[in-house]
Protein backbone atom coordinates (compact mmCIF):
# COMPACT_ATOMS: atom_id res chain seq x y z
CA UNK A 1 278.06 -113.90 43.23
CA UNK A 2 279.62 -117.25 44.31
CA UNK A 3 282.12 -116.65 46.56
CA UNK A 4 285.24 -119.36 46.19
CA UNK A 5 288.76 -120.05 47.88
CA UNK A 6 291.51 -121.34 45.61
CA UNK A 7 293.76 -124.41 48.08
CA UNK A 8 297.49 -124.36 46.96
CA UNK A 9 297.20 -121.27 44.62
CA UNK A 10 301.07 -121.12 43.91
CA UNK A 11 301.65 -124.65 41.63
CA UNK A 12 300.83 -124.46 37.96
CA UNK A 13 297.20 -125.29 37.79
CA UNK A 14 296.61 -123.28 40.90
CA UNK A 15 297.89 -120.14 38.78
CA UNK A 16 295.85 -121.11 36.06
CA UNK A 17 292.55 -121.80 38.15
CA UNK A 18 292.82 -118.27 39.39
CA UNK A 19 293.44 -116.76 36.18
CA UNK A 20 290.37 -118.07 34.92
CA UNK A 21 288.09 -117.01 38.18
CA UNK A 22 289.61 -113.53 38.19
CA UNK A 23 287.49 -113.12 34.23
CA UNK A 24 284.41 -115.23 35.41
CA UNK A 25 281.46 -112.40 35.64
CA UNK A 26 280.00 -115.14 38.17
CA UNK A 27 282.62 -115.62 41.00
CA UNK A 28 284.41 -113.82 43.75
CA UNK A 29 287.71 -115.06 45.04
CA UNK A 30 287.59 -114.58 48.81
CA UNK A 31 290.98 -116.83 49.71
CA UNK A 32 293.94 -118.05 47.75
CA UNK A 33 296.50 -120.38 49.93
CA UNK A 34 299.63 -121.59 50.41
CA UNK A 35 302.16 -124.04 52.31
CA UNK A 36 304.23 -121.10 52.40
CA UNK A 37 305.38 -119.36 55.69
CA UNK A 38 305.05 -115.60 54.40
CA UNK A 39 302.15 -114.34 52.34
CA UNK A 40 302.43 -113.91 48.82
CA UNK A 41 300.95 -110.96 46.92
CA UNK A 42 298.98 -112.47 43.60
CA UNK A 43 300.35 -109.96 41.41
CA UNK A 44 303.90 -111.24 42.23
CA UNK A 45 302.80 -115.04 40.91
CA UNK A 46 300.70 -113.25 38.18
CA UNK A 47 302.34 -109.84 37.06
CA UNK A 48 300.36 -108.85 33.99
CA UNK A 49 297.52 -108.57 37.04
CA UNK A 50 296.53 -104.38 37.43
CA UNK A 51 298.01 -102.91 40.22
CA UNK A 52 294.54 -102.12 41.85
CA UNK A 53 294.23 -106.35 42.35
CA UNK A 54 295.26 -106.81 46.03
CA UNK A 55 294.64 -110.49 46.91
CA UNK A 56 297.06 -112.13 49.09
CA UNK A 57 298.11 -115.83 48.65
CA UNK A 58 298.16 -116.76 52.12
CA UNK A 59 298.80 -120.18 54.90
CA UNK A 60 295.23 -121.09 55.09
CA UNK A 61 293.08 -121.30 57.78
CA UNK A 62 290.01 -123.87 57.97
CA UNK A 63 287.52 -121.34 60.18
CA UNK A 64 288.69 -118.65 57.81
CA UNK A 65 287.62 -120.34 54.69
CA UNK A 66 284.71 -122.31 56.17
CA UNK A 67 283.40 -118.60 56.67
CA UNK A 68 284.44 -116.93 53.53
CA UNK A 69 283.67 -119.06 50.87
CA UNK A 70 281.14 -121.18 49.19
CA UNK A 71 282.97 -123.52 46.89
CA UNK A 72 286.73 -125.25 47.49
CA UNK A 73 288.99 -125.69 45.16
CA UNK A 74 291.84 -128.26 46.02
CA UNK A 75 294.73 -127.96 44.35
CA UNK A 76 296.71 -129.83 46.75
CA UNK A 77 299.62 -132.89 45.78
CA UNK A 78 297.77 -136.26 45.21
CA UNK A 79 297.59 -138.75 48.81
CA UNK A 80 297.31 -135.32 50.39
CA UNK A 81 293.69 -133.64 49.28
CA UNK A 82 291.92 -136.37 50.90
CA UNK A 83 291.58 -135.11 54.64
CA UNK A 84 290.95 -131.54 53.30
CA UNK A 85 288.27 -132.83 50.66
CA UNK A 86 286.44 -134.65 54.01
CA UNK A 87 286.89 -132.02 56.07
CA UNK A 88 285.21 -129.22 53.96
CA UNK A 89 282.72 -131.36 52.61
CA UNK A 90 281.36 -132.27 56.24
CA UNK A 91 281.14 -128.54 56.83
CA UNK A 92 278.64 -128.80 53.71
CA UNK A 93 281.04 -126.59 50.96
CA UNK A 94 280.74 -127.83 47.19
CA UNK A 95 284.74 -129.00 46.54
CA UNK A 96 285.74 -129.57 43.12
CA UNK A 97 289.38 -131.61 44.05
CA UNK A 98 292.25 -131.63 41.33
CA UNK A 99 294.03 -134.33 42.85
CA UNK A 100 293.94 -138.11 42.41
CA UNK A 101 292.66 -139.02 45.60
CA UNK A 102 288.87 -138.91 44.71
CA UNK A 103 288.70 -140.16 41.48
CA UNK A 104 288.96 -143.95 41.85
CA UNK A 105 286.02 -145.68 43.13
CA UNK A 106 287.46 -148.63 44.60
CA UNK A 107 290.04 -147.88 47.29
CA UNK A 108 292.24 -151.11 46.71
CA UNK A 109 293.30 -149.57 43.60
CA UNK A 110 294.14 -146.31 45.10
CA UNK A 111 296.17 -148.05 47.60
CA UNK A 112 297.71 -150.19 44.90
CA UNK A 113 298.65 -147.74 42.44
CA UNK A 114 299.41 -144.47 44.88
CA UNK A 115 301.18 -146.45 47.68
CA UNK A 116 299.34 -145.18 50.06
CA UNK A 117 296.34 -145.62 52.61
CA UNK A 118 293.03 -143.90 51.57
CA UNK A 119 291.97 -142.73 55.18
CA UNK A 120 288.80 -141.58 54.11
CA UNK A 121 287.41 -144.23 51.82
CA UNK A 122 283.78 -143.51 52.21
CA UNK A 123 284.05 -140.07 50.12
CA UNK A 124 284.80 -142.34 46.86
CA UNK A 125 281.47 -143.51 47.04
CA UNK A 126 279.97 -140.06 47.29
CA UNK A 127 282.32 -138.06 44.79
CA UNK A 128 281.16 -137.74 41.09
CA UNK A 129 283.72 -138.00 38.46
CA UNK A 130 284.16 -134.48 36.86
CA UNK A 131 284.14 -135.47 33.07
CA UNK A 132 281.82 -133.25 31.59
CA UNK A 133 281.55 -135.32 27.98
CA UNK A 134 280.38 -138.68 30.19
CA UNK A 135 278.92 -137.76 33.90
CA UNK A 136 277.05 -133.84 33.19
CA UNK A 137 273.99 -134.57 34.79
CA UNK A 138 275.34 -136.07 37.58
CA UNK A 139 278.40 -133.10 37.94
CA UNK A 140 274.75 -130.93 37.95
CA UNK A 141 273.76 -132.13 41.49
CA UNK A 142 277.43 -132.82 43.10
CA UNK A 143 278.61 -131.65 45.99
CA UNK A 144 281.91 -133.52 45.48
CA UNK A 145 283.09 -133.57 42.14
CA UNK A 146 286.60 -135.20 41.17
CA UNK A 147 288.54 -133.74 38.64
CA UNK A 148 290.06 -136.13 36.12
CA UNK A 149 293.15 -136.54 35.39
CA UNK A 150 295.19 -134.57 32.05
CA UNK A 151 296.22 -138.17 30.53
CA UNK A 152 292.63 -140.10 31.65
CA UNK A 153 290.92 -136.90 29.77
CA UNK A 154 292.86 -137.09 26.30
CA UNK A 155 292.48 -141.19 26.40
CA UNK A 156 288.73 -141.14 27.37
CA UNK A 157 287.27 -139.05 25.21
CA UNK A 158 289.08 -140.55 22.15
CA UNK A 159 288.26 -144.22 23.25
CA UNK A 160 284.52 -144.23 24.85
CA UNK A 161 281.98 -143.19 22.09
CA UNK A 162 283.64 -146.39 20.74
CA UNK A 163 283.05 -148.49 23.44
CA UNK A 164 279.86 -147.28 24.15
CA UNK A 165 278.76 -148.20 20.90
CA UNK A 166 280.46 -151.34 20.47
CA UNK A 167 283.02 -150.63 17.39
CA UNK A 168 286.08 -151.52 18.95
CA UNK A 169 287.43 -154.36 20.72
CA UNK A 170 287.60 -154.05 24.05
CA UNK A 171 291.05 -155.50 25.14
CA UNK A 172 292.90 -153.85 21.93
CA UNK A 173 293.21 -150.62 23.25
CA UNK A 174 297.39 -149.15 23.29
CA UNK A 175 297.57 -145.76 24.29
CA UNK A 176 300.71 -143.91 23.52
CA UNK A 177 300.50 -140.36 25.01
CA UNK A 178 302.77 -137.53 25.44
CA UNK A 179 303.12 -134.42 27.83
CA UNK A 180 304.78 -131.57 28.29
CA UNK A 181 306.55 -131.19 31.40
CA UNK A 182 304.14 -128.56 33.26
CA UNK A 183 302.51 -132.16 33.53
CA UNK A 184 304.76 -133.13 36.00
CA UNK A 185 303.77 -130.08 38.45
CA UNK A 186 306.54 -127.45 39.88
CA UNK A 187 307.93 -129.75 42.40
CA UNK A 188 311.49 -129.97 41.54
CA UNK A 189 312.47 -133.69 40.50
CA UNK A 190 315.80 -135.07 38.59
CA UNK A 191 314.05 -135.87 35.67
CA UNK A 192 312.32 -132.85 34.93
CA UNK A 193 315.26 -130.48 35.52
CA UNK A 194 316.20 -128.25 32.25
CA UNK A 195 319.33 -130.45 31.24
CA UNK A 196 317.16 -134.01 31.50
CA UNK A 197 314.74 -132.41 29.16
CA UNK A 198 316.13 -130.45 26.47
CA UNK A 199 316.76 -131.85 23.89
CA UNK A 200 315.16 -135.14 24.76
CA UNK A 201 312.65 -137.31 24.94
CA UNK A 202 311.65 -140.86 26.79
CA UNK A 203 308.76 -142.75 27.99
CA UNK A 204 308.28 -142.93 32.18
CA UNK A 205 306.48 -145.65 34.56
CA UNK A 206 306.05 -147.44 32.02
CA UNK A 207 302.96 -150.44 32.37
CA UNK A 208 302.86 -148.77 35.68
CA UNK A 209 301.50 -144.69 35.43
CA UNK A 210 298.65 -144.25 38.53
CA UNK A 211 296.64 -142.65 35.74
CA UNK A 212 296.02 -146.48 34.07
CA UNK A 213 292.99 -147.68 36.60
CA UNK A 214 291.63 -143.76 36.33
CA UNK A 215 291.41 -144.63 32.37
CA UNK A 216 289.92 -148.16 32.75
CA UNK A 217 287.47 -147.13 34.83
CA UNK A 218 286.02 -144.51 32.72
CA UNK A 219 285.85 -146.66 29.60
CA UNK A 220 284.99 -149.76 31.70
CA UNK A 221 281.66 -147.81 32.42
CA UNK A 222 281.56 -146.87 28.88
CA UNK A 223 281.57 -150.12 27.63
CA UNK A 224 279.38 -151.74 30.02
CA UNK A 225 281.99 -154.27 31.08
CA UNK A 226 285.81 -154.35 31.99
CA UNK A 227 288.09 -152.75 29.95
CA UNK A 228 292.25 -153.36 30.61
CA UNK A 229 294.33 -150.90 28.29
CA UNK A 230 298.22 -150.37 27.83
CA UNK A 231 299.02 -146.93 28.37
CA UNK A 232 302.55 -145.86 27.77
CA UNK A 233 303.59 -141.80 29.22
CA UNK A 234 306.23 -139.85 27.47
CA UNK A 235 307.61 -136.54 28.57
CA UNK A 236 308.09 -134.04 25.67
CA UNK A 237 310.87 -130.98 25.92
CA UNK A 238 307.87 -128.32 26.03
CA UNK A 239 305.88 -126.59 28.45
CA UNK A 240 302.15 -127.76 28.17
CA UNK A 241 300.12 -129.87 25.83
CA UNK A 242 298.99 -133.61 25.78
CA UNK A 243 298.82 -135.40 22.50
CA UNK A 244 297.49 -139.61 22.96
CA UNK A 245 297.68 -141.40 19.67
CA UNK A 246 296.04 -144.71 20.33
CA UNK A 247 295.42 -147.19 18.38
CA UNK A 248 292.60 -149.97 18.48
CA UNK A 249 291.33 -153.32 16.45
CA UNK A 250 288.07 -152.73 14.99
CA UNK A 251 285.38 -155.11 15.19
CA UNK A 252 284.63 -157.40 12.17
CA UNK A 253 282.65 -155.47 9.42
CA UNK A 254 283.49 -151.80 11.03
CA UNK A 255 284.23 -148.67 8.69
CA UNK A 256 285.29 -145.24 8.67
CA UNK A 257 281.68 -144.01 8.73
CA UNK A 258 280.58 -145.53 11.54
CA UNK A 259 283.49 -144.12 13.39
CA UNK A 260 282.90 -140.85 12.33
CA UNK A 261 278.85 -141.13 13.09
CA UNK A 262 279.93 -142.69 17.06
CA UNK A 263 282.36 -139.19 17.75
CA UNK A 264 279.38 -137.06 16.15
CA UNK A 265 276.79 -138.53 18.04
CA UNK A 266 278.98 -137.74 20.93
CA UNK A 267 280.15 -134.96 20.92
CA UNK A 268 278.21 -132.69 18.17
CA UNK A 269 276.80 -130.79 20.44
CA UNK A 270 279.95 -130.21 23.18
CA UNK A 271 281.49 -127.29 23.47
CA UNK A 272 284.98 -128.34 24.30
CA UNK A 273 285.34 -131.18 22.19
CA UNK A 274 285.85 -130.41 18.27
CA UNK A 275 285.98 -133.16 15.80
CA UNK A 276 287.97 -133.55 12.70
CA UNK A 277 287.52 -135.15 9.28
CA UNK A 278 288.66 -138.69 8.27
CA UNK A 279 292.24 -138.57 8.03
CA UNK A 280 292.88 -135.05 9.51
CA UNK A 281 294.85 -134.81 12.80
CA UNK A 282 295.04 -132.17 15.50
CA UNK A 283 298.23 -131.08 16.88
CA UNK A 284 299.27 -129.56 20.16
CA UNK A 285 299.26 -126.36 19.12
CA UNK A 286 295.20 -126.44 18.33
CA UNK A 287 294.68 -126.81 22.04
CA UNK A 288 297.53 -125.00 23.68
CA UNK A 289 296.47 -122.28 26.68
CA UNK A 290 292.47 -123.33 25.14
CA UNK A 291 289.53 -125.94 27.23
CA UNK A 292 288.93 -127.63 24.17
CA UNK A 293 289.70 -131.56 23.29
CA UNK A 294 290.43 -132.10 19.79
CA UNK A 295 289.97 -135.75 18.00
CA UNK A 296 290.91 -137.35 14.50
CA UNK A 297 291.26 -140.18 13.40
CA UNK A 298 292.01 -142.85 10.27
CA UNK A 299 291.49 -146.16 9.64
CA UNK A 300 295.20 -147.96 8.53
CA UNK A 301 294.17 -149.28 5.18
CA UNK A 302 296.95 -152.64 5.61
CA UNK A 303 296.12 -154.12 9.03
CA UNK A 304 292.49 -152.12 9.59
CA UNK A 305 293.56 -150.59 12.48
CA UNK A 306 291.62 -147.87 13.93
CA UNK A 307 293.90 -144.96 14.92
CA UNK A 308 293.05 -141.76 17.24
CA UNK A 309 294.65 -138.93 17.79
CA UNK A 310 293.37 -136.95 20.96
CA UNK A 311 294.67 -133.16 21.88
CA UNK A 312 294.37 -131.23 25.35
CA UNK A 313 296.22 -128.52 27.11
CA UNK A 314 297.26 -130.64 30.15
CA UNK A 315 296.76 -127.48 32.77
CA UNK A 316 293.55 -126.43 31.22
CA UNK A 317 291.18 -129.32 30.06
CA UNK A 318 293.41 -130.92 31.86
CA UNK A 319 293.34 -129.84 35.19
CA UNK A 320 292.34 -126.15 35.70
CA UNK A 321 289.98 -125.52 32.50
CA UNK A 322 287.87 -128.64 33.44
CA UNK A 323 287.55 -127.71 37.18
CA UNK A 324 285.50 -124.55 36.00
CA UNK A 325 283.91 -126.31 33.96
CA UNK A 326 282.71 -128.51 36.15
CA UNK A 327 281.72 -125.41 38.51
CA UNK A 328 280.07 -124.02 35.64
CA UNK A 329 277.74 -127.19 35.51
CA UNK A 330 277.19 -127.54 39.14
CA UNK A 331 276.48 -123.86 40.07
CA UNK A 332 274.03 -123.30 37.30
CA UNK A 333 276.65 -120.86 34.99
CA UNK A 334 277.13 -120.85 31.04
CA UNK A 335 279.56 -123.93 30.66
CA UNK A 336 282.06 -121.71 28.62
CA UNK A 337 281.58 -118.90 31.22
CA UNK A 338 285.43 -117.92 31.79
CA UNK A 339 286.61 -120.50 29.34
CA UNK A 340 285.35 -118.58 26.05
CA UNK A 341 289.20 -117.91 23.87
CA UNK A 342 287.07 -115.96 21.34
């Protein structure tokens, strides 16, 4: 039984990430934490939980969880995992991180995009970037995996089995995506308050989202040579879901088929990833409260343009799902172990 400690329990994919432990036949929670002063019993967080559950979200202690489990998760706000990630890595525990501060390789562009100093630049080297779809074997033997991000995840794995096999042009990639606000975590901001949102809808950061370098670096390694894409974040009135439409210039001579035979040599045989016809398009409510990524796509018959529409559930393939997946791969477990909807 792997024992494992959930670190910040109480935000949104920290609730999910335990939900989805608590039915794995594989793992043991042995410490859920919080920022919080007083401790927190799960079941008030969680109330459809049986009575009989007793687990306490509680401040966390270092020697306490060095002891009592085997794998970390971090669920901690981005610029702020990065000490944690070091410290319990040194101490030779498998963390899977949620956060940001991993993910990028090169730490200029962390600096650059997060506006702050990466004090611990040497783990971006080491950590392996926890896209199943793309990096598997190497998630198999990490000890430090970094969760991607909910936009990089949509965007990637609609855009690289195009890249990869050299379909698309490279610097014609516009990726218009959309979230619902669960997205923007439970910290309490202006623009995510109930009156900004209902009933509305608007783009944010625009030509300047932190997720942008996460995204060309993915599909820079997927094409085998730099890739620069405009990505363009809007913030939907709903609670969860991510639905990219992006749209891309085919290279001379391209068709439909070819398209359809680069997704199915990708992805036939992944279980999160489900593939639609020519011309049929998933919607949010495929992938809602579900680990899977759904992908269509048509080809515009006046200009040619190639045009993808990619589905997630932000918290789960997103952020939560994906993490257990990625445990899953790394511990040796069924990937859909805790994941299965059916």
């Amino acid at each position: 039984m792997l024992t494992c400690a959930v670190l910040g329990a109480t935000g949104y994919t920290g609730i999910e990430l335990v939900k989805i432990l608590l039915r794995h036949p594989g793992v043991r929670i042995t410490a859920l934490t919080t920022r919080q002063k007083e401790n927190i019993p799960l079941r008030k967080l969680i109330p459809v939980l049986p009575e009989a559950l007793d687990l306490e979200v509680k401040r966390w202690s270092f020697s306490e969880i060095r002891r009592a489990a085997e794998l970390v998760f971090l669920c901690l706000p981005h610029t702020e995992a990065m000490q944690t990630a070091e410290a319990f890595h040194r101490a030779g525990k498998i963390v899977i991180d949620l956060s940001a501060d991993l993910r990028l390789k090169d730490w200029r562009l962390y600096e650059a995009w997060y506006q702050v100093r990466h004090t611990h630049r040497g783990l971006l080297k080491t950590a392996v970037y926890g896209l199943p779809e793309l990096f598997r074997s190497k998630i198999r033997k990490a000890d430090l995996i970094a969760n991607p991000g909910c936009y990089p995840t949509a965007a990637i794995l609609g855009i690289a089995p195009l890249l990869r096999e050299g379909l698309i042009e490279p610097d014609s990639i516009n990726i218009d995506a959309k979230s619902g606000v669960s997205g923007a975590g439970r910290k309490l901001t202006p623009a995510t308050q109930f009156c900004e949102v209902d009933q509305n809808f608007f783009a944010y950061k625009v030509g300047r989202h932190q997720h942008t370098p996460e995204i060309e670096q993915a599909l820079s390694f997927a094409a085998g040579r730099k890739v620069r894409v405009a990505f363009v974040p809007h913030l939907l009135p709903i609670e969860r879901g991510i639905l990219a439409t992006i749209y891309m210039k085919l290279k001379k001579g391209v068709r439909a088929p070819a398209i359809a035979q680069a997704f199915k040599k990708a992805y036939s045989d992944e279980p999160f990833v489900r593939l639609r016809p020519e011309g049929e398009f998933p919607a949010l409510k495929d992938v809602q409260r579900t680990n899977f990524c759904d992908i269509g796509f048509g080809v515009e018959p006046k200009t040619g343009r190639l045009i993808v529409v990619s589905v997630i559930d932000n918290l789960l393939k997103g952020a939560s799902g994906q993490a257990v997946q990625n445990m899953n791969l790394r511990m040796g477990f069924q990937e859909e172990e805790g994941l299965r909807v059916w």
